[in-house]
C-alpha atoms as a PDB file:
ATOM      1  CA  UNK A   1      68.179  33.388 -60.894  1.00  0.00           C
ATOM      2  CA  UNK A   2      70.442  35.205 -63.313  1.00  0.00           C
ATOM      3  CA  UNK A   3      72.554  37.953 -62.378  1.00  0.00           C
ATOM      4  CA  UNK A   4      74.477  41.350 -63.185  1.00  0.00           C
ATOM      5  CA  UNK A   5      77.321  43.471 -62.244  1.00  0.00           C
ATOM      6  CA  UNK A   6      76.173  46.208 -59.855  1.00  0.00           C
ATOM      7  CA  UNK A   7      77.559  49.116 -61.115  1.00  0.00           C
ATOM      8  CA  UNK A   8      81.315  48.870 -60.642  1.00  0.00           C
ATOM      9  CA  UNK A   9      80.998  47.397 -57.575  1.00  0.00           C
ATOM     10  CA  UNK A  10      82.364  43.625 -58.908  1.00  0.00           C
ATOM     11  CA  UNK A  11      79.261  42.553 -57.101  1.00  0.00           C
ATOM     12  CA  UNK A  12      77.390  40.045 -58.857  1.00  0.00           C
ATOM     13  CA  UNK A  13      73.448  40.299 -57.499  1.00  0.00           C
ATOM     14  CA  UNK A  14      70.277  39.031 -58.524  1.00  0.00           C
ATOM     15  CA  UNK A  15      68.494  40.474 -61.253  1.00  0.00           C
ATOM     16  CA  UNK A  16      66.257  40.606 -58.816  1.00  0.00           C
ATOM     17  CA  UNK A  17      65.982  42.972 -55.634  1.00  0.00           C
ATOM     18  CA  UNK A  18      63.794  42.029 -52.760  1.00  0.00           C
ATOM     19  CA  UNK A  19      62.163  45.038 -51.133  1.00  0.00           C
ATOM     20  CA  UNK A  20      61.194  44.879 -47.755  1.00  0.00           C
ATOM     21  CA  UNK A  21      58.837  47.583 -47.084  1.00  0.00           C
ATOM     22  CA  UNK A  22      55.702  46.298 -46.193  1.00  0.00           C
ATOM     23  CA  UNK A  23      57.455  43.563 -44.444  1.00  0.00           C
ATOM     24  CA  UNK A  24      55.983  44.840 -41.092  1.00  0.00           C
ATOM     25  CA  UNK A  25      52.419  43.578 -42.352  1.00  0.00           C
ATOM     26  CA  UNK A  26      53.711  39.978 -41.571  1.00  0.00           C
ATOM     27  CA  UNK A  27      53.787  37.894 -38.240  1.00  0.00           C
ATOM     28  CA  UNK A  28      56.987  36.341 -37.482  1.00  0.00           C
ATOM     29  CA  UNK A  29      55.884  33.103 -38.937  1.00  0.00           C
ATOM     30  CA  UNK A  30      54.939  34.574 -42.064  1.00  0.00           C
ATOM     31  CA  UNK A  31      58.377  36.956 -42.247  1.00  0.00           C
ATOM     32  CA  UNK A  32      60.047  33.534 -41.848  1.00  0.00           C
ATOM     33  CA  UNK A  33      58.640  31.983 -44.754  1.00  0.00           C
ATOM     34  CA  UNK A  34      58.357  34.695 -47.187  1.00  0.00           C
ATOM     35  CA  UNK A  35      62.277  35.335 -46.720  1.00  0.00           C
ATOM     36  CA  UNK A  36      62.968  31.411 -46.775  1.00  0.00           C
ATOM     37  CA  UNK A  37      60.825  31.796 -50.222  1.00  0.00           C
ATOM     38  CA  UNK A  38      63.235  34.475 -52.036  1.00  0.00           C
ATOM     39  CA  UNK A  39      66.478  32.918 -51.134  1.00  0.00           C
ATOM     40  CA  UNK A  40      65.127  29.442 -52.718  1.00  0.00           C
ATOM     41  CA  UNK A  41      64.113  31.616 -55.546  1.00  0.00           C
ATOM     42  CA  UNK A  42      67.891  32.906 -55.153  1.00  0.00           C
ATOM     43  CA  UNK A  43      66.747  36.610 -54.835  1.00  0.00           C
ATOM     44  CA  UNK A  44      69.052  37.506 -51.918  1.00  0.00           C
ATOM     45  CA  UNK A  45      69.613  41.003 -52.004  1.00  0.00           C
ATOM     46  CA  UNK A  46      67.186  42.343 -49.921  1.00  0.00           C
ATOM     47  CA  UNK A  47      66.671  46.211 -50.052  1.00  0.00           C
ATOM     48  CA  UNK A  48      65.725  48.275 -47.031  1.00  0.00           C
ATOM     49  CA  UNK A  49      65.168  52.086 -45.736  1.00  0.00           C
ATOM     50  CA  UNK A  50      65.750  53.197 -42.133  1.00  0.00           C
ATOM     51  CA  UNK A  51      62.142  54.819 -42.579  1.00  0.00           C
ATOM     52  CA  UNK A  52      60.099  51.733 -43.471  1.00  0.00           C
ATOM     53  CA  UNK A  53      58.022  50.725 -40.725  1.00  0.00           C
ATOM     54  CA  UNK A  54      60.479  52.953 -38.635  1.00  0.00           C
ATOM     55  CA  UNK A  55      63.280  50.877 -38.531  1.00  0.00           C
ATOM     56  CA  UNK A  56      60.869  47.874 -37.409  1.00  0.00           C
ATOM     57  CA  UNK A  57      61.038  46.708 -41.394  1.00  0.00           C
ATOM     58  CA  UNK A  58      64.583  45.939 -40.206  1.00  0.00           C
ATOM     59  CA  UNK A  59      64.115  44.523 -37.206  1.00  0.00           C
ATOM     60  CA  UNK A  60      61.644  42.279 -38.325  1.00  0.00           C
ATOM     61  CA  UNK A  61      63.397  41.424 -41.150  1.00  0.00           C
ATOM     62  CA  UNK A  62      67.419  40.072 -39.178  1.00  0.00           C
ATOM     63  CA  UNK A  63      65.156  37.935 -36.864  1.00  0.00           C
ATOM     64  CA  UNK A  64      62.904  36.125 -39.591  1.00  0.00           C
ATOM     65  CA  UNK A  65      66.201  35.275 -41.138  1.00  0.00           C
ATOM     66  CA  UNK A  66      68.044  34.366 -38.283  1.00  0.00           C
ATOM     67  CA  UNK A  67      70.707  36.807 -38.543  1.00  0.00           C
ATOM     68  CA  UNK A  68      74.100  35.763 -37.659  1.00  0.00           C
ATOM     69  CA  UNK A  69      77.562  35.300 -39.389  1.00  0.00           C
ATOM     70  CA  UNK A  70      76.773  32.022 -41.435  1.00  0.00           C
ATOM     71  CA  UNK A  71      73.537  33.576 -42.704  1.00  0.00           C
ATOM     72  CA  UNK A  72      75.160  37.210 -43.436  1.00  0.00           C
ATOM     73  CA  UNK A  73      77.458  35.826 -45.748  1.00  0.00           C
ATOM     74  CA  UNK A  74      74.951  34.466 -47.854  1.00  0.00           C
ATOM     75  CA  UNK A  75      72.835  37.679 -48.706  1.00  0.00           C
ATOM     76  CA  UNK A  76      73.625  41.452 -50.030  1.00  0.00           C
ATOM     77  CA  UNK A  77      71.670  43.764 -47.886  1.00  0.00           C
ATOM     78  CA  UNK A  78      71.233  47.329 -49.055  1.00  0.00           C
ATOM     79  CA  UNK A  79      69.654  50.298 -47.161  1.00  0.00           C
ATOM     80  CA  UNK A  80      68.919  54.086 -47.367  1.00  0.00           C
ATOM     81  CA  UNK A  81      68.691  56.701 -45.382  1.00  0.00           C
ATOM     82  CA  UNK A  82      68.279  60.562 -45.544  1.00  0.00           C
ATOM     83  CA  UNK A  83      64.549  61.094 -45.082  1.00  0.00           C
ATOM     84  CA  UNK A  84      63.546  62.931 -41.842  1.00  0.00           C
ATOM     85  CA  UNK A  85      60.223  63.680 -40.860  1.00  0.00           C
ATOM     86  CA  UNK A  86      59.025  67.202 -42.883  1.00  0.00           C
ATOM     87  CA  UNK A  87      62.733  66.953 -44.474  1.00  0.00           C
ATOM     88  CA  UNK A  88      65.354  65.179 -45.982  1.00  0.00           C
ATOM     89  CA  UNK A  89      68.864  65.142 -44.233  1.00  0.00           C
ATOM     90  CA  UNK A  90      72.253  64.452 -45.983  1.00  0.00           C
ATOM     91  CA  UNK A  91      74.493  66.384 -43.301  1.00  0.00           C
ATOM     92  CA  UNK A  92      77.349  64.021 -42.244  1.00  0.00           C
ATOM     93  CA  UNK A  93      76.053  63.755 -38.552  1.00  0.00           C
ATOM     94  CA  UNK A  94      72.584  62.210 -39.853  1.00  0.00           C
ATOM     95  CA  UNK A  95      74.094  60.085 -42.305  1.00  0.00           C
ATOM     96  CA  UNK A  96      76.706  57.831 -39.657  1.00  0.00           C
ATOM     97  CA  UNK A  97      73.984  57.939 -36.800  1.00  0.00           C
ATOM     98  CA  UNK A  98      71.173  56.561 -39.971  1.00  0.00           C
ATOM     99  CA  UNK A  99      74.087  53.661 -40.791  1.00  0.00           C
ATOM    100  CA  UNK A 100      74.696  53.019 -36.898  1.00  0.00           C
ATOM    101  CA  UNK A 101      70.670  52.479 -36.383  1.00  0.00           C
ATOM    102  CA  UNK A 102      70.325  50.451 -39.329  1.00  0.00           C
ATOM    103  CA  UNK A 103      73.161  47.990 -38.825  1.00  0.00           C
ATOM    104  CA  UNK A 104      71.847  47.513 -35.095  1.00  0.00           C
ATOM    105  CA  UNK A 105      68.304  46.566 -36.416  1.00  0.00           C
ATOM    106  CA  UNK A 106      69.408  44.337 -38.612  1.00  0.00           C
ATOM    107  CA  UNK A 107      71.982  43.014 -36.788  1.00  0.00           C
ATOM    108  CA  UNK A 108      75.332  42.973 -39.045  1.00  0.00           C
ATOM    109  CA  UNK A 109      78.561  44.585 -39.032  1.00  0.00           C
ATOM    110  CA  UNK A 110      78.063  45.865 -42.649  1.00  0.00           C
ATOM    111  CA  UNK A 111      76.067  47.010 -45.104  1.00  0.00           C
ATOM    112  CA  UNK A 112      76.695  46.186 -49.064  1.00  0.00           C
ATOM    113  CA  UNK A 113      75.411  48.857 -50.180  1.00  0.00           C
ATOM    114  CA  UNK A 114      74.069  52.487 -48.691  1.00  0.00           C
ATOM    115  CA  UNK A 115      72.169  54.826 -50.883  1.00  0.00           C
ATOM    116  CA  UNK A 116      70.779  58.401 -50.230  1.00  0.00           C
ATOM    117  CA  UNK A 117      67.285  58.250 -50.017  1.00  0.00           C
ATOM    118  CA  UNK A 118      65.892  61.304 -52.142  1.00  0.00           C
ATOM    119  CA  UNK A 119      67.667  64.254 -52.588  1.00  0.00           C
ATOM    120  CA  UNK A 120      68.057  66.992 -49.996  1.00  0.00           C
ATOM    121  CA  UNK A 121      68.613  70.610 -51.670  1.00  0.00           C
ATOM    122  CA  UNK A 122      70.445  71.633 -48.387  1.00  0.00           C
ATOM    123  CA  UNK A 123      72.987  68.531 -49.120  1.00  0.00           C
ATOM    124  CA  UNK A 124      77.016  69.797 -48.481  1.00  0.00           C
ATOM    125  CA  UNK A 125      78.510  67.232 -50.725  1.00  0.00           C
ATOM    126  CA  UNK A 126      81.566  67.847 -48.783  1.00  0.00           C
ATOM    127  CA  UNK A 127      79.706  66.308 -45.436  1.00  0.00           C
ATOM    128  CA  UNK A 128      78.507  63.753 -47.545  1.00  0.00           C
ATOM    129  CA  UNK A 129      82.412  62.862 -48.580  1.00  0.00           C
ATOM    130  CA  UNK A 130      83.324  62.366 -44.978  1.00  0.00           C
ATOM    131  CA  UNK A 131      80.634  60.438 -44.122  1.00  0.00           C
ATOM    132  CA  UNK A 132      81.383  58.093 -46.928  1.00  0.00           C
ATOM    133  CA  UNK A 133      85.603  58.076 -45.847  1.00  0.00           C
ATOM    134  CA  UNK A 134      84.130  56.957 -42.291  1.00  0.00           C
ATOM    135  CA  UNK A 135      82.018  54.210 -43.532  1.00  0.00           C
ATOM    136  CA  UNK A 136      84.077  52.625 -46.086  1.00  0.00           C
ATOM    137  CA  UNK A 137      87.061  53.046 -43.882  1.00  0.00           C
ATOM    138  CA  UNK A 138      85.527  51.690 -40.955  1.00  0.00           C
ATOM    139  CA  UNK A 139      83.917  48.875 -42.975  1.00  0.00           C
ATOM    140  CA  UNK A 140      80.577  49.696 -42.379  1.00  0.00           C
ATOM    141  CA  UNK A 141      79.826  50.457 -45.480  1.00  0.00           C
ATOM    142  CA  UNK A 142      81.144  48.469 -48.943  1.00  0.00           C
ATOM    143  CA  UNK A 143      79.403  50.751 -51.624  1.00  0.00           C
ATOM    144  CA  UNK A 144      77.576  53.561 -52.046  1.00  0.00           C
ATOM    145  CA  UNK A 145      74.499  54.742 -54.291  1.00  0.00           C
ATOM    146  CA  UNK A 146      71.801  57.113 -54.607  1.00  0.00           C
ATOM    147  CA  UNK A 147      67.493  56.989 -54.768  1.00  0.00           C
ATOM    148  CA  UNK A 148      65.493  59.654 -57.152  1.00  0.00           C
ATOM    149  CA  UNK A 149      68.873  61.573 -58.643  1.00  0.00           C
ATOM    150  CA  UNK A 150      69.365  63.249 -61.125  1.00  0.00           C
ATOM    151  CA  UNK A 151      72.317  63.554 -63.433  1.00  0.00           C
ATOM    152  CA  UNK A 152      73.393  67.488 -62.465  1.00  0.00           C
ATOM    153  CA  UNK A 153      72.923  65.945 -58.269  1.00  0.00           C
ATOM    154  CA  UNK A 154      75.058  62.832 -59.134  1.00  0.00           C
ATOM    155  CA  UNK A 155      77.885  64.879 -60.661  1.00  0.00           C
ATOM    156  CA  UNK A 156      77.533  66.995 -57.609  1.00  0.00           C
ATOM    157  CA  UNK A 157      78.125  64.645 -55.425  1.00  0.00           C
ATOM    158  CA  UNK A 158      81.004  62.834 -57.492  1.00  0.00           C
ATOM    159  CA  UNK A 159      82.831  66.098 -57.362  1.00  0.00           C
ATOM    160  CA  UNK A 160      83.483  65.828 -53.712  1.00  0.00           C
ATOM    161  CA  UNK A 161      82.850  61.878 -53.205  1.00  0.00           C
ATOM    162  CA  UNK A 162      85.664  59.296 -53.878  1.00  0.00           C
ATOM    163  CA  UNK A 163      83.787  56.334 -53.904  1.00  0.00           C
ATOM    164  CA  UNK A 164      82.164  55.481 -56.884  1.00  0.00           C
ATOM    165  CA  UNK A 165      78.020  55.699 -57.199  1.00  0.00           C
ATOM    166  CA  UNK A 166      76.720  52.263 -58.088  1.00  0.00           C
ATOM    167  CA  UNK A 167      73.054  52.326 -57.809  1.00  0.00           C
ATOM    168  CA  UNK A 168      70.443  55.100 -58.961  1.00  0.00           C
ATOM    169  CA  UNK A 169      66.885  53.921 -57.517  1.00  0.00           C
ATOM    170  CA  UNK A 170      64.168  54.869 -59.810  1.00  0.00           C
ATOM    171  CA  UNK A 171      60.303  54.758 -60.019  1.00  0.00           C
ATOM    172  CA  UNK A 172      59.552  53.216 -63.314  1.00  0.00           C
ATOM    173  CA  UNK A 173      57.100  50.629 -64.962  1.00  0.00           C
ATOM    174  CA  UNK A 174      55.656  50.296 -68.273  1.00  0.00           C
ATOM    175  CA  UNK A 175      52.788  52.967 -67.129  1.00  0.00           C
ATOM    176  CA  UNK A 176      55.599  55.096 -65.243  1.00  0.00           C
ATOM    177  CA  UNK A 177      58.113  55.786 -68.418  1.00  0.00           C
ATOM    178  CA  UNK A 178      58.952  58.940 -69.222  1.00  0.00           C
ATOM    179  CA  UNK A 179      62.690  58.174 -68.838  1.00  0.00           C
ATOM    180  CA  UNK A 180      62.286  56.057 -71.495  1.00  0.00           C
ATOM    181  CA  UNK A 181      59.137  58.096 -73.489  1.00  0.00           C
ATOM    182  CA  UNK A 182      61.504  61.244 -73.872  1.00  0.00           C
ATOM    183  CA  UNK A 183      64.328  59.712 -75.649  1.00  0.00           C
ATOM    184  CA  UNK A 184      61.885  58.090 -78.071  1.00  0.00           C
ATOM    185  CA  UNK A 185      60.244  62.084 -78.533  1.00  0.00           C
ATOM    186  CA  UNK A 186      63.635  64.197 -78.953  1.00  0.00           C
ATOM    187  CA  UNK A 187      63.140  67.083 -80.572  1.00  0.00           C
ATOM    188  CA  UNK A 188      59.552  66.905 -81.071  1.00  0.00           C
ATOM    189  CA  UNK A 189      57.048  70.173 -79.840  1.00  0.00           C
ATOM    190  CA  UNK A 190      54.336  67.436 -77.605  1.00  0.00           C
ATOM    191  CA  UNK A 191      54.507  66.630 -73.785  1.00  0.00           C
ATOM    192  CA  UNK A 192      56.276  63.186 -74.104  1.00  0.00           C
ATOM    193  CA  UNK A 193      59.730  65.440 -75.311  1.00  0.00           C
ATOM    194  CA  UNK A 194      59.481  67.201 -72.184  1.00  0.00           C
ATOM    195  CA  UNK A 195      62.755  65.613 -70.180  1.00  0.00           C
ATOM    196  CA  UNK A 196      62.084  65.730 -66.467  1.00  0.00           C
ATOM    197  CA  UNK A 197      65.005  63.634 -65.332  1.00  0.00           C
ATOM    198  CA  UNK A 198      67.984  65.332 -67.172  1.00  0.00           C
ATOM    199  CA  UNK A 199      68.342  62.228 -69.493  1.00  0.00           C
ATOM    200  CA  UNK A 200      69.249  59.733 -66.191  1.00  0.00           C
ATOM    201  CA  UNK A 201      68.655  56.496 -68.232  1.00  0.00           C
ATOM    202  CA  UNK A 202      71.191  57.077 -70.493  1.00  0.00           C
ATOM    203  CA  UNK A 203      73.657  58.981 -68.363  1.00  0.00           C
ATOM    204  CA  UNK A 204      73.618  55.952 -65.972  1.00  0.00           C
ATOM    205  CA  UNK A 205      73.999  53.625 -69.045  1.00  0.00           C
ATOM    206  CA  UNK A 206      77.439  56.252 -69.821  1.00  0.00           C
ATOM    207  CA  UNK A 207      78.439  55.902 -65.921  1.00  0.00           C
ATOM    208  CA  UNK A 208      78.103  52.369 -65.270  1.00  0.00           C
ATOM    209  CA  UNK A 209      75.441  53.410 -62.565  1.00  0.00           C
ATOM    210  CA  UNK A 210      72.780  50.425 -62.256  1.00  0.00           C
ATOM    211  CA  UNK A 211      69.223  51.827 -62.423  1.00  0.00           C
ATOM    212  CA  UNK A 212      66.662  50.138 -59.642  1.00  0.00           C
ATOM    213  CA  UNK A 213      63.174  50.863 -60.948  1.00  0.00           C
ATOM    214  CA  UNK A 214      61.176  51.118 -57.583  1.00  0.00           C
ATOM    215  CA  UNK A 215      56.901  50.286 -57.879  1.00  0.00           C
ATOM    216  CA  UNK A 216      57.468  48.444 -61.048  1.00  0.00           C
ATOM    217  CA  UNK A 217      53.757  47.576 -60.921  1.00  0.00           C
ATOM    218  CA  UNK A 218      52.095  50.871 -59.987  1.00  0.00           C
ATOM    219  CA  UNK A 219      50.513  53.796 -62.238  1.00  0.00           C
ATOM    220  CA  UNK A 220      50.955  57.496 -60.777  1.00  0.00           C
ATOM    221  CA  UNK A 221      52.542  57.930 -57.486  1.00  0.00           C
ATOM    222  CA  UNK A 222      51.341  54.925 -55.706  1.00  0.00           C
ATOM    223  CA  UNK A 223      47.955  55.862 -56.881  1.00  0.00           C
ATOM    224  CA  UNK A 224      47.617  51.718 -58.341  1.00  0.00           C
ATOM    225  CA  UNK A 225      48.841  48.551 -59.664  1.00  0.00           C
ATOM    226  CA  UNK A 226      48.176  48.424 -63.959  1.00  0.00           C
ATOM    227  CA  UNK A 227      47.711  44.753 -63.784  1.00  0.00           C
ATOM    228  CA  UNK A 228      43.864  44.008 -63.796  1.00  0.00           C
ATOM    229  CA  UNK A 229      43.447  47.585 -63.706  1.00  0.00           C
ATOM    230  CA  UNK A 230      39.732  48.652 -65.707  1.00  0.00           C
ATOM    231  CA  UNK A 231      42.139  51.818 -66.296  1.00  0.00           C
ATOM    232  CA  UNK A 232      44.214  49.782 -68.566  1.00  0.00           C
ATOM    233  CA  UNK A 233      42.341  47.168 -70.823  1.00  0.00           C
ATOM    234  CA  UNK A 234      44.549  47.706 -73.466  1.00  0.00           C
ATOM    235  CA  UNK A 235      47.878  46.746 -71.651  1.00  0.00           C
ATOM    236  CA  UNK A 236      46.211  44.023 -69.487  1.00  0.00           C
ATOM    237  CA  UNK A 237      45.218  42.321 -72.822  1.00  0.00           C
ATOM    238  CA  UNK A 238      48.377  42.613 -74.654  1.00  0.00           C
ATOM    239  CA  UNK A 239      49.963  41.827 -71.375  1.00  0.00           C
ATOM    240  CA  UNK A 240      47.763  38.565 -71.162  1.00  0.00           C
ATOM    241  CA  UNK A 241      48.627  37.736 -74.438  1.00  0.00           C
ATOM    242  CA  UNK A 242      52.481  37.568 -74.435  1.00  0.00           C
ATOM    243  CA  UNK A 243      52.039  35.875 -70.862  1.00  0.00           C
ATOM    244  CA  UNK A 244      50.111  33.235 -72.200  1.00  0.00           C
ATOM    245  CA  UNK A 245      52.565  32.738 -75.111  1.00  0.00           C
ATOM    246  CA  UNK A 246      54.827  31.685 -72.435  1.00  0.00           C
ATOM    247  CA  UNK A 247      53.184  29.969 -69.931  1.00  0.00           C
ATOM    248  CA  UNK A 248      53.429  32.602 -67.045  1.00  0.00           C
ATOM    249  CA  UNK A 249      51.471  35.077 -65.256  1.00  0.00           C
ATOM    250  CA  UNK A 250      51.030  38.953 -65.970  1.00  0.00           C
ATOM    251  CA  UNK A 251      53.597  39.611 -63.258  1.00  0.00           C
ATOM    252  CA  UNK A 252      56.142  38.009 -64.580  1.00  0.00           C
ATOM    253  CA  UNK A 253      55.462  39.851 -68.077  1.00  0.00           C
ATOM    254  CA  UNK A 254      55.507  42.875 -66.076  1.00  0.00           C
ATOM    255  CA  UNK A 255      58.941  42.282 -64.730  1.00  0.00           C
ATOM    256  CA  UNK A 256      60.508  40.967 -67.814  1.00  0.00           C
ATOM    257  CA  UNK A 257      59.340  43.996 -69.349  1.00  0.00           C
ATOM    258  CA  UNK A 258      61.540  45.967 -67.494  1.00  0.00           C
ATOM    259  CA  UNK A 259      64.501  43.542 -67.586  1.00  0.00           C
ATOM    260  CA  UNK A 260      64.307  43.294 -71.156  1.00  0.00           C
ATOM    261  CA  UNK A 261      65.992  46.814 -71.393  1.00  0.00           C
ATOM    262  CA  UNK A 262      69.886  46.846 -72.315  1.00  0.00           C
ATOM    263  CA  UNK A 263      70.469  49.000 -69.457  1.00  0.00           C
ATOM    264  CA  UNK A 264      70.678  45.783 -67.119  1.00  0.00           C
ATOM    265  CA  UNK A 265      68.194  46.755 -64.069  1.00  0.00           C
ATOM    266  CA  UNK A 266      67.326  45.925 -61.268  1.00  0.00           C
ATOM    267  CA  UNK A 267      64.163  45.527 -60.207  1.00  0.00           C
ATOM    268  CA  UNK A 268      62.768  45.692 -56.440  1.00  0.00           C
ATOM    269  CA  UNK A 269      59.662  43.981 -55.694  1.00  0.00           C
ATOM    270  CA  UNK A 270      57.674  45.481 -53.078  1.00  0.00           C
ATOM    271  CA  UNK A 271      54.962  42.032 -52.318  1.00  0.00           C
ATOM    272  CA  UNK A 272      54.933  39.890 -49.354  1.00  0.00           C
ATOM    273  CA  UNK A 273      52.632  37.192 -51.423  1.00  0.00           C
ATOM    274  CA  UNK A 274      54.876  34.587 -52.265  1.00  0.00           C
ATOM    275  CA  UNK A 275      53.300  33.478 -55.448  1.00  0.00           C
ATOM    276  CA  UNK A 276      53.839  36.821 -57.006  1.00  0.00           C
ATOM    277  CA  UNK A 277      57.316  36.697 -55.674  1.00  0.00           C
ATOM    278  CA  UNK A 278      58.383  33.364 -57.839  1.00  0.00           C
ATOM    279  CA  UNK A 279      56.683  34.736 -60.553  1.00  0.00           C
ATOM    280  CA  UNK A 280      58.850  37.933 -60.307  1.00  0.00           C
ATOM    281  CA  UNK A 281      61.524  35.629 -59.950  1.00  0.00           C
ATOM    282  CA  UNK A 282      60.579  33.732 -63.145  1.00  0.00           C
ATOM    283  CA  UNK A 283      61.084  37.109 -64.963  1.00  0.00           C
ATOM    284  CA  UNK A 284      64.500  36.179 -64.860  1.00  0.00           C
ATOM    285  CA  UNK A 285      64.295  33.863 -67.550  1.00  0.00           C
ATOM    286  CA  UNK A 286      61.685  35.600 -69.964  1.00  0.00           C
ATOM    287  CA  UNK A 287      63.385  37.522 -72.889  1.00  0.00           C
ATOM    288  CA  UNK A 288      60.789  39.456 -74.408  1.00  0.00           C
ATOM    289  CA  UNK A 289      61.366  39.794 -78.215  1.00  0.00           C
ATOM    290  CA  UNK A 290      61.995  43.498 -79.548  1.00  0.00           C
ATOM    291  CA  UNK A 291      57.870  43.145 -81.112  1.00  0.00           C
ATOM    292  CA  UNK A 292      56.798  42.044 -78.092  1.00  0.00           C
ATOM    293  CA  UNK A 293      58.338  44.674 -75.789  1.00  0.00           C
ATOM    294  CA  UNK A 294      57.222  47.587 -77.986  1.00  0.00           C
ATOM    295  CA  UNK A 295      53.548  46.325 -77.960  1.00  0.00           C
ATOM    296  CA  UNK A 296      53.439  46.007 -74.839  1.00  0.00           C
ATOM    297  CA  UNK A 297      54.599  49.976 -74.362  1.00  0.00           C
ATOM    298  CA  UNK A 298      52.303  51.224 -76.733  1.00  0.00           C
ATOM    299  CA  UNK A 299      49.601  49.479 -75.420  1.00  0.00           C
ATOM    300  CA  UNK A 300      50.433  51.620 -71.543  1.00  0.00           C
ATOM    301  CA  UNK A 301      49.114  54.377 -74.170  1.00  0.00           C
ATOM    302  CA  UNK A 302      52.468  55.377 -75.229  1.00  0.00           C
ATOM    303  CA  UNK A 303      52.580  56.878 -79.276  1.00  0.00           C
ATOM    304  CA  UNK A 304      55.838  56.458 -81.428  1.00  0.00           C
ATOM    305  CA  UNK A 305      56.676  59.682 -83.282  1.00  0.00           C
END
């Protein structure tokens, strides 16, 4: 499994990020085995959310690893926090009780990394600041990020905040790219100029901020997976093809895709299938040549100017 520099944390982490959602759909046998799975695959940083599952993603997850010191120092957990039900919550109170409930459920002194889990429009940076101070001082925190931001929100926050923001999580996949489709369109009087994210790719690119594309296999807003899709024969064939050209399945394509992009992301895999998650992991050594990778994003139905 290759790696990259998160950010400027001076971590080095997988290319990789194992997200453990949906890891509530397994029994404790199959938890135990599909965790085993990524850390022979080397994929261990393993991304969580005190809402998934409500907080039993967690739970589930430190016993099918066997949480204790030994194991700890062997993996990079990350977590958010910051959604409430019917609101999102950034006040200082919410954020230390979020961290105290998460590092209970999964059992460790420490998280690597804490991000802000979409943003709240009621957010008092300032709170935000001292939470942060009482986390990294206290050591329950090492580094800090955000989910869904902005570049005017991130700024916002770096006003007040004195750690530095390495992580920006990010829904995007080949048929989920407007970050990308609106630098290609600049200037230009059609719907793919329009820029709905304040130019975030780039701006983390400027920032040293390392972009986590979240559903890297869905189109819409969870509406589907593209791969097999009847809505995309285009991109499954041309998907197919470069696959085939090097001996791997769709999914790994898929990944590599994204990978393939200068900006050095991070993936996180949502699937609890362990086949798919070594051919994820596989990504990791597919470099998709420049023809390839613009093929492939023209074939998601995506025009040049």
């Amino acid at each position: 499994m290759k790696t990259l520099k998160l950010g400027t944390s001076g971590l080095d982490v997988p290319v990789i990020a194992v997200g453990c959602m949906r890891i509530n759909s397994l029994d404790k046998a199959e938890a135990e085995r599909f965790v085993q799975a990524a850390l022979d695959e080397g994929a261990n940083f393993f991304d969580h959310a005190d809402i998934y599952g409500g907080g039993s993603c967690e739970e589930i997850f430190a016993d099918a690893i066997h949480m204790d010191s030994t194991v700890r120092d062997k993996i990079i957990l990350q977590s958010k926090c910051g959604i409430r039900k019917g609101m999102f919550d950034f006040s200082r109170e919410h954020i230390l009780a979020s961290v105290d409930g998460i590092l209970k459920r999964l059992k460790t002194d420490y998280l690597d990394i804490l991000l802000l889990h979409r943003p709240d429009t009621l957010v008092e940076p300032e709170e935000v600041a001292q939470a942060f101070d009482e986390l990294s001082s206290s050591g329950r925190v090492r580094h800090f990020g955000v989910s869904n931001q902005h570049p005017r929100q991130i700024d916002l926050l770096k006003k007040y905040v004195s750690q530095p923001i390495v992580a920006n999580q990010l829904q995007l996949s080949i048929t989920n790219a407007t970050m990308i489709t609106s630098g290609f369109n600049v200037n230009m009087e059609n719907d793919a100029a329009v820029n709905r994210d304040g130019g975030v790719l780039d701006y983390c690119r400027l920032h040293d901020i390392t972009i986590q594309p979240w559903s890297p296999f869905q189109y819409g807003f969870f509406e589907g997976v593209f791969l097999g899709s009847d809505k995309y024969p285009e991109l499954n064939a041309k998907i197919d093809e470069v696959a085939h050209s090097y001996g791997v399945s769709n999914t790994t394509i898929a990944i590599a895709w994204l990978l393939r992009h200068p900006a050095r992301m991070q993936p996180v895999i949502g699937t609890m299938n362990i086949d798919r998650l070594k051919d994820c992991c596989k990504a990791s050594e597919v470099h998709l040549t420049r023809e390839e990778w613009y093929a492939i994003y023209r074939a998601a139905g995506n025009v040049l100017p």
